[in-house]
C-alpha atoms as a PDB file:
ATOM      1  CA  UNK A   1     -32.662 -36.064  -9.845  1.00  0.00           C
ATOM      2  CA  UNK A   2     -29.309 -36.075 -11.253  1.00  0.00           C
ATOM      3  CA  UNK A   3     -25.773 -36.179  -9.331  1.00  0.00           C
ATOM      4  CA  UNK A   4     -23.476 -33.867 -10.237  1.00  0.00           C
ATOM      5  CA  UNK A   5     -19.244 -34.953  -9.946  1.00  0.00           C
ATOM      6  CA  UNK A   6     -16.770 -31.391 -10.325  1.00  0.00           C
ATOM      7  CA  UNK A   7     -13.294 -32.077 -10.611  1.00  0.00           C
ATOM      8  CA  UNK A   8     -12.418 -28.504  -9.856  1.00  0.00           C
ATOM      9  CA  UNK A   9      -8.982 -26.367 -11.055  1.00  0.00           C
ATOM     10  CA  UNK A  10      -7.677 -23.234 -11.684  1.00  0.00           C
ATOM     11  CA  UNK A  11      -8.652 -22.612 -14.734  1.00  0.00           C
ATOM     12  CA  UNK A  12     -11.671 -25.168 -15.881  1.00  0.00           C
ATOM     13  CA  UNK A  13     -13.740 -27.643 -13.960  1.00  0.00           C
ATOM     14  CA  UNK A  14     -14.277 -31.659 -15.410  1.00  0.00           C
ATOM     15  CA  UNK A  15     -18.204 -32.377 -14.626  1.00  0.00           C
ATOM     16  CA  UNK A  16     -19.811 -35.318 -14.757  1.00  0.00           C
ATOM     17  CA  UNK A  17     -23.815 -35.617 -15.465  1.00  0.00           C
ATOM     18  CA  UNK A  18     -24.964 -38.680 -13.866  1.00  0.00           C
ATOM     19  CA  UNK A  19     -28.535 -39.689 -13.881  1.00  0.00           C
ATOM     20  CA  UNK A  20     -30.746 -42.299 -11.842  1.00  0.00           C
ATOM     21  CA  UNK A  21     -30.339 -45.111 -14.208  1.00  0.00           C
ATOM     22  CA  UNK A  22     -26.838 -44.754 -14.351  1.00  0.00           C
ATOM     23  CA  UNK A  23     -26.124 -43.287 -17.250  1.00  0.00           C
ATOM     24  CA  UNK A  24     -23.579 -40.235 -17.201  1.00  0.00           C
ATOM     25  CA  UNK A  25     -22.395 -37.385 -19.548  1.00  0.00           C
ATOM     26  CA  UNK A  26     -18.521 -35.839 -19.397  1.00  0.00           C
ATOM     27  CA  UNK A  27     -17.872 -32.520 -20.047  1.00  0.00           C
ATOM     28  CA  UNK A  28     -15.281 -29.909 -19.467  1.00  0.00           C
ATOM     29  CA  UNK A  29     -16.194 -26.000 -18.799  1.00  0.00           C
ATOM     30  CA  UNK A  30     -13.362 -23.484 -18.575  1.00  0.00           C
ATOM     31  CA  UNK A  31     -13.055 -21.552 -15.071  1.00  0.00           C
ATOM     32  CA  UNK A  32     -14.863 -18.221 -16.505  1.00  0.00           C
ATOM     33  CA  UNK A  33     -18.204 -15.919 -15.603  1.00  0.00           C
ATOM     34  CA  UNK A  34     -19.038 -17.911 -19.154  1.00  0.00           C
ATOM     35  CA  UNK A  35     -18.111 -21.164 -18.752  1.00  0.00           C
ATOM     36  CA  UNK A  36     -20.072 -20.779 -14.899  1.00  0.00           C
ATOM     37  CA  UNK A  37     -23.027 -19.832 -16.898  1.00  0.00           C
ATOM     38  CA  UNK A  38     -23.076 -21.969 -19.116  1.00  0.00           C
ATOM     39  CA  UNK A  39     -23.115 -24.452 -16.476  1.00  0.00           C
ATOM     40  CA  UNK A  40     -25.674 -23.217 -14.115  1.00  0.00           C
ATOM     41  CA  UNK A  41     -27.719 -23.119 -17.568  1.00  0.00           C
ATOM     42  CA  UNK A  42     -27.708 -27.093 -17.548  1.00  0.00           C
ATOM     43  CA  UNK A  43     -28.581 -27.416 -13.524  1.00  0.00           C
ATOM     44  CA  UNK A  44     -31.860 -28.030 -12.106  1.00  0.00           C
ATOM     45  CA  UNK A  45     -32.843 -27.209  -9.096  1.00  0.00           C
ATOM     46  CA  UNK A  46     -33.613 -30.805  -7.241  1.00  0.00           C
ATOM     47  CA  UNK A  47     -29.866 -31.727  -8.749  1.00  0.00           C
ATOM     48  CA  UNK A  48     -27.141 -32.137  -5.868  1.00  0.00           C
ATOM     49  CA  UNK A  49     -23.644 -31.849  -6.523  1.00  0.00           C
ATOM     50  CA  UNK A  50     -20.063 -32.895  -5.188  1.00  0.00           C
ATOM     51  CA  UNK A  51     -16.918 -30.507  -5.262  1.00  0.00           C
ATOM     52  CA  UNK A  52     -13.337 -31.213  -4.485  1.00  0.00           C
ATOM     53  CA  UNK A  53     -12.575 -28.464  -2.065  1.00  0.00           C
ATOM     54  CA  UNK A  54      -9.278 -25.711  -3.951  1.00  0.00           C
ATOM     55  CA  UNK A  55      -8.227 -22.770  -3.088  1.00  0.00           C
ATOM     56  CA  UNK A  56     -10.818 -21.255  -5.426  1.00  0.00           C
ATOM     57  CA  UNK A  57     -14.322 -23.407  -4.439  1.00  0.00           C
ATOM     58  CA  UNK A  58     -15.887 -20.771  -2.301  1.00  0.00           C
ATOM     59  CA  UNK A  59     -16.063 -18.401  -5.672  1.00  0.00           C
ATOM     60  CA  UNK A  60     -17.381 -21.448  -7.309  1.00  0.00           C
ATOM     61  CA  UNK A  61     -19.556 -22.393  -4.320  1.00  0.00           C
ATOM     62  CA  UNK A  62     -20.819 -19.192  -4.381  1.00  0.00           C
ATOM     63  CA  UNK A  63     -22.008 -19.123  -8.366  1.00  0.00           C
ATOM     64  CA  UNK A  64     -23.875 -22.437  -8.149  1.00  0.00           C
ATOM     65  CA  UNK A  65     -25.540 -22.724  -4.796  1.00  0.00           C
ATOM     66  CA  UNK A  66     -28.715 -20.562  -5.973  1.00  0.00           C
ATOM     67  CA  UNK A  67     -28.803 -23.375  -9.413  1.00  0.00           C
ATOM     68  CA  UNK A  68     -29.042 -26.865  -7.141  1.00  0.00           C
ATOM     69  CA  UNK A  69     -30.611 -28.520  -4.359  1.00  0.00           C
ATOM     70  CA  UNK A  70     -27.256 -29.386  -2.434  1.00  0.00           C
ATOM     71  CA  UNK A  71     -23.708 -28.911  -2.553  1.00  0.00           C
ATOM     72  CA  UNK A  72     -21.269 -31.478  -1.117  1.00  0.00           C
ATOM     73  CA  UNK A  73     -17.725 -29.790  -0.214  1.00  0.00           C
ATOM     74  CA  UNK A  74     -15.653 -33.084  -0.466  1.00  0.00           C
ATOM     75  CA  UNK A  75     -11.903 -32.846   0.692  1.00  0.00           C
ATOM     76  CA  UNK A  76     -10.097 -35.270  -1.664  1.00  0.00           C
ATOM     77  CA  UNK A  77      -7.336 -36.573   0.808  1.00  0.00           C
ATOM     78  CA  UNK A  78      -9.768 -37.802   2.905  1.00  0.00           C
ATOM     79  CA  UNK A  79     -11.793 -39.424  -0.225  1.00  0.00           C
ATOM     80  CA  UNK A  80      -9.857 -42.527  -0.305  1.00  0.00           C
ATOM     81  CA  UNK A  81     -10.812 -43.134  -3.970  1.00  0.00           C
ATOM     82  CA  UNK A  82      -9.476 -40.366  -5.571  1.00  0.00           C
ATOM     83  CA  UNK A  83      -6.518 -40.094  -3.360  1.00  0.00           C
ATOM     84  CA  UNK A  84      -5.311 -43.185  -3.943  1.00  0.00           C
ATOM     85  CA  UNK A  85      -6.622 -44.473  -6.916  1.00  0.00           C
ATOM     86  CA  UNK A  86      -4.718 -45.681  -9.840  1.00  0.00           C
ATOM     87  CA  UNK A  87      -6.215 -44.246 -12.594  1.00  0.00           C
ATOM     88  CA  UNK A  88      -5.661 -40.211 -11.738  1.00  0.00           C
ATOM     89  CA  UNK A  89      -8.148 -38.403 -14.725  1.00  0.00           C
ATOM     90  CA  UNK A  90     -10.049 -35.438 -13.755  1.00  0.00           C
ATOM     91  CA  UNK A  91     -12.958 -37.167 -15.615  1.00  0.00           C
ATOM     92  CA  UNK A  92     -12.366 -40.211 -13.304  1.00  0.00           C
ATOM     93  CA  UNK A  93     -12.278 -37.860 -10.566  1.00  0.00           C
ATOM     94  CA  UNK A  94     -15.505 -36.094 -11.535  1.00  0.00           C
ATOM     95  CA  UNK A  95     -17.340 -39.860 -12.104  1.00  0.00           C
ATOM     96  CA  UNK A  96     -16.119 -41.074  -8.829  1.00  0.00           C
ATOM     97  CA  UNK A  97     -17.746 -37.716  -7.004  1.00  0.00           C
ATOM     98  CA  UNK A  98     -21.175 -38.634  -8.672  1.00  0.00           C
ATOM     99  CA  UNK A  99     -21.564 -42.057  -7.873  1.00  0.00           C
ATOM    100  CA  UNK A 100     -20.349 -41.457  -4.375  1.00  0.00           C
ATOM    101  CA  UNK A 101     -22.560 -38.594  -4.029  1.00  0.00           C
ATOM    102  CA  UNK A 102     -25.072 -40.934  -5.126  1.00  0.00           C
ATOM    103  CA  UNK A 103     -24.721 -43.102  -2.758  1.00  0.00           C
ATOM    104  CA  UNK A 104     -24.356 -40.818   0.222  1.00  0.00           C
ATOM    105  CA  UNK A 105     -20.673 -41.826   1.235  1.00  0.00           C
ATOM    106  CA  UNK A 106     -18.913 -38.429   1.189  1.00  0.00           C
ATOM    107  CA  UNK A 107     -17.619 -36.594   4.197  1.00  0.00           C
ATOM    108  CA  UNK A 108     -18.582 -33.241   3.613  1.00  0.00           C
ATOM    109  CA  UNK A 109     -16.638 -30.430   4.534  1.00  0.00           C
ATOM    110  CA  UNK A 110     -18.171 -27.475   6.483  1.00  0.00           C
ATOM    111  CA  UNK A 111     -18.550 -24.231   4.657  1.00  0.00           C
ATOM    112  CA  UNK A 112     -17.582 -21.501   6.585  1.00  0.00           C
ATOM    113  CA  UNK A 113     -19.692 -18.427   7.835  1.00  0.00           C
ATOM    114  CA  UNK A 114     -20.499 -16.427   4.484  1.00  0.00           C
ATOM    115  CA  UNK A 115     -19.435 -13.007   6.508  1.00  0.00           C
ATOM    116  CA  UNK A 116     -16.299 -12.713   7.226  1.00  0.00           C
ATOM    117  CA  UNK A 117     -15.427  -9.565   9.127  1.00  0.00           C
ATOM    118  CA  UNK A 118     -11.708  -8.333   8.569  1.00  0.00           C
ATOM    119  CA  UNK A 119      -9.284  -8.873  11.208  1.00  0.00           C
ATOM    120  CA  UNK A 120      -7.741  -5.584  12.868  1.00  0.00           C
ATOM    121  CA  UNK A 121      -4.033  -5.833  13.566  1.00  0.00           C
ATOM    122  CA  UNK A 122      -2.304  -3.069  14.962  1.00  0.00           C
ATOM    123  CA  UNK A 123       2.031  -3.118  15.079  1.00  0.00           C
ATOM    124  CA  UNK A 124       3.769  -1.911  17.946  1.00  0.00           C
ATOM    125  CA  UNK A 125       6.063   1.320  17.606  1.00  0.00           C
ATOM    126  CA  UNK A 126       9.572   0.952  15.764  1.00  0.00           C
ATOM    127  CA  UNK A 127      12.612   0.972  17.993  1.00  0.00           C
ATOM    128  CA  UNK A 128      15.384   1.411  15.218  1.00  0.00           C
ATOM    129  CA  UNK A 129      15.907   1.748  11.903  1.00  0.00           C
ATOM    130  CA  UNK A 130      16.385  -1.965  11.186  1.00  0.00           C
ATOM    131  CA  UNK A 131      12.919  -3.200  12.450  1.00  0.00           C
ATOM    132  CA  UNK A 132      11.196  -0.381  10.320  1.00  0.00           C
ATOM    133  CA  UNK A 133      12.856  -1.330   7.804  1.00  0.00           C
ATOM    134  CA  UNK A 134      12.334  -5.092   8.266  1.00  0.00           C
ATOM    135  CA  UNK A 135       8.727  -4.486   9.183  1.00  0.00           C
ATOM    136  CA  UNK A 136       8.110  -2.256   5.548  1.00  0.00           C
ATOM    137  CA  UNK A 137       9.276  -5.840   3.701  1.00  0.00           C
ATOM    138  CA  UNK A 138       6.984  -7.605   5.553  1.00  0.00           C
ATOM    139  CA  UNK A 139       4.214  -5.719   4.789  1.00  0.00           C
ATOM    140  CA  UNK A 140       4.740  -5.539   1.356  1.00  0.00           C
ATOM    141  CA  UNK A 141       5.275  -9.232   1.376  1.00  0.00           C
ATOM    142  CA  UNK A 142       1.751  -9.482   2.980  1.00  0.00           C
ATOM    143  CA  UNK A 143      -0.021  -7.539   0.625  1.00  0.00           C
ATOM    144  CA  UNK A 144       1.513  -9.069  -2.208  1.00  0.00           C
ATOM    145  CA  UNK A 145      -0.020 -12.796  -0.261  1.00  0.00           C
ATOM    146  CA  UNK A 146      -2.696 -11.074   0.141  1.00  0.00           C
ATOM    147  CA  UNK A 147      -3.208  -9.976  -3.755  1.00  0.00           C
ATOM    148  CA  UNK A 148      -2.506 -13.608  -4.650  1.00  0.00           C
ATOM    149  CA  UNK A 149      -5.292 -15.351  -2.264  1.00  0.00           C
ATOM    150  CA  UNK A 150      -8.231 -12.952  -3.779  1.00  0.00           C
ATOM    151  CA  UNK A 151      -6.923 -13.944  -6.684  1.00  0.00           C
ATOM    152  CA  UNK A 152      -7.489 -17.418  -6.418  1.00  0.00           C
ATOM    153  CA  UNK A 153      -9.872 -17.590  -4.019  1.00  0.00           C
ATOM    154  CA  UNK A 154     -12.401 -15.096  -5.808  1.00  0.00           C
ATOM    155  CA  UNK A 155     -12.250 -16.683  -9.113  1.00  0.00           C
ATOM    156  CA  UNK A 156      -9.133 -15.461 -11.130  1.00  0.00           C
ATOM    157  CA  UNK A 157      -6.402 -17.673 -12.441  1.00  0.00           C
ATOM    158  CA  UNK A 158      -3.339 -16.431 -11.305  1.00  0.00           C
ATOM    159  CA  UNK A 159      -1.805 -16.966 -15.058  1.00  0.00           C
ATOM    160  CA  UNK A 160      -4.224 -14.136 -16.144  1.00  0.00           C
ATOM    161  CA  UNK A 161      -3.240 -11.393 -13.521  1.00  0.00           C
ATOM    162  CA  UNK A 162       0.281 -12.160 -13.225  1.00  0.00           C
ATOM    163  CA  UNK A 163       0.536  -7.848 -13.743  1.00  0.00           C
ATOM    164  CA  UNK A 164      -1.467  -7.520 -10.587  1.00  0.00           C
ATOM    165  CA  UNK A 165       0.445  -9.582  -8.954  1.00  0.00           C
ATOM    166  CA  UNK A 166       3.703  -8.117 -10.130  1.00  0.00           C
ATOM    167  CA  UNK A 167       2.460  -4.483  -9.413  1.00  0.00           C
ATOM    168  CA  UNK A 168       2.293  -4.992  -5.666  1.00  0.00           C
ATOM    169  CA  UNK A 169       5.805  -6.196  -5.493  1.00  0.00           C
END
């Protein structure tokens, strides 16, 4: 069995291989549908891994969970060693999820229901001008959020569809 440290970011992820005996490998895979493969090529399924929770680890969460035995959501402000260690590396960060994982002292985070049904909202008439008018900028405030957190959250750097982004302005 091997435990698996990812120091996770938007556009690559810091692992670190460490075995039974010890002994652990570095490496750094960019943030892509290859770099993810390549990964998952060098998992095994009784492995068990430790993530720092991002804006974008339910994509990742999502690619890997079929490769290992467990996943271990790990919310770094709460993980006392990496939030206030001295030595800030992501490869010190990915070493110190291993041997924690390791030895079972993580608080995990939850991961939420896989489903998530969309969220009707319905806006109430407009009385003037203004509020329609107030309410359009809104929206297209919200959509342009919106754009951004799928983004992120489904496995894009933002740096790479910056035109999206700017098309729903």
């Amino acid at each position: 069995m091997r435990y698996i440290g990812v120091d996770l970011h938007k556009t690559n992820f810091v692992v670190c291989f460490l075995n039974e005996d010890d002994r652990f490998e570095l490496e750094t895979f960019p943030l892509s549908k290859a770099g993810i493969k390549r990964f998952t090529g060098r998992l095994e399924k009784d492995d068990a891994a430790a993530v720092e929770v991002t804006q974008n680890i339910y994509y990742f969460y999502d690619q890997i969970k079929a490769f290992v035995g467990r996943i271990v959501l790990v919310d770094t402000y709460r993980f006392s060693v990496i939030a206030k260690s001295k030595k800030k590396t992501d490869k010190a960060d990915a070493l110190a999820l291993a041997r924690f994982l390791k030895l079972d002292h993580l608080r995990e985070v939850p991961v939420p229901l896989e489903a998530r049904a969309p969220v009707a909202a319905s806006a109430p008439g407009a009385r003037n001008a203004g509020w329609a008018a107030n309410q359009a900028e809104e929206s297209r405030t919200r959509r342009a959020n919106s754009k951004r957190r799928c983004i992120v959250t489904f496995g894009c750097c933002i740096g790479c569809c910056q035109r999206a982004i700017e098309a729903a302005r």
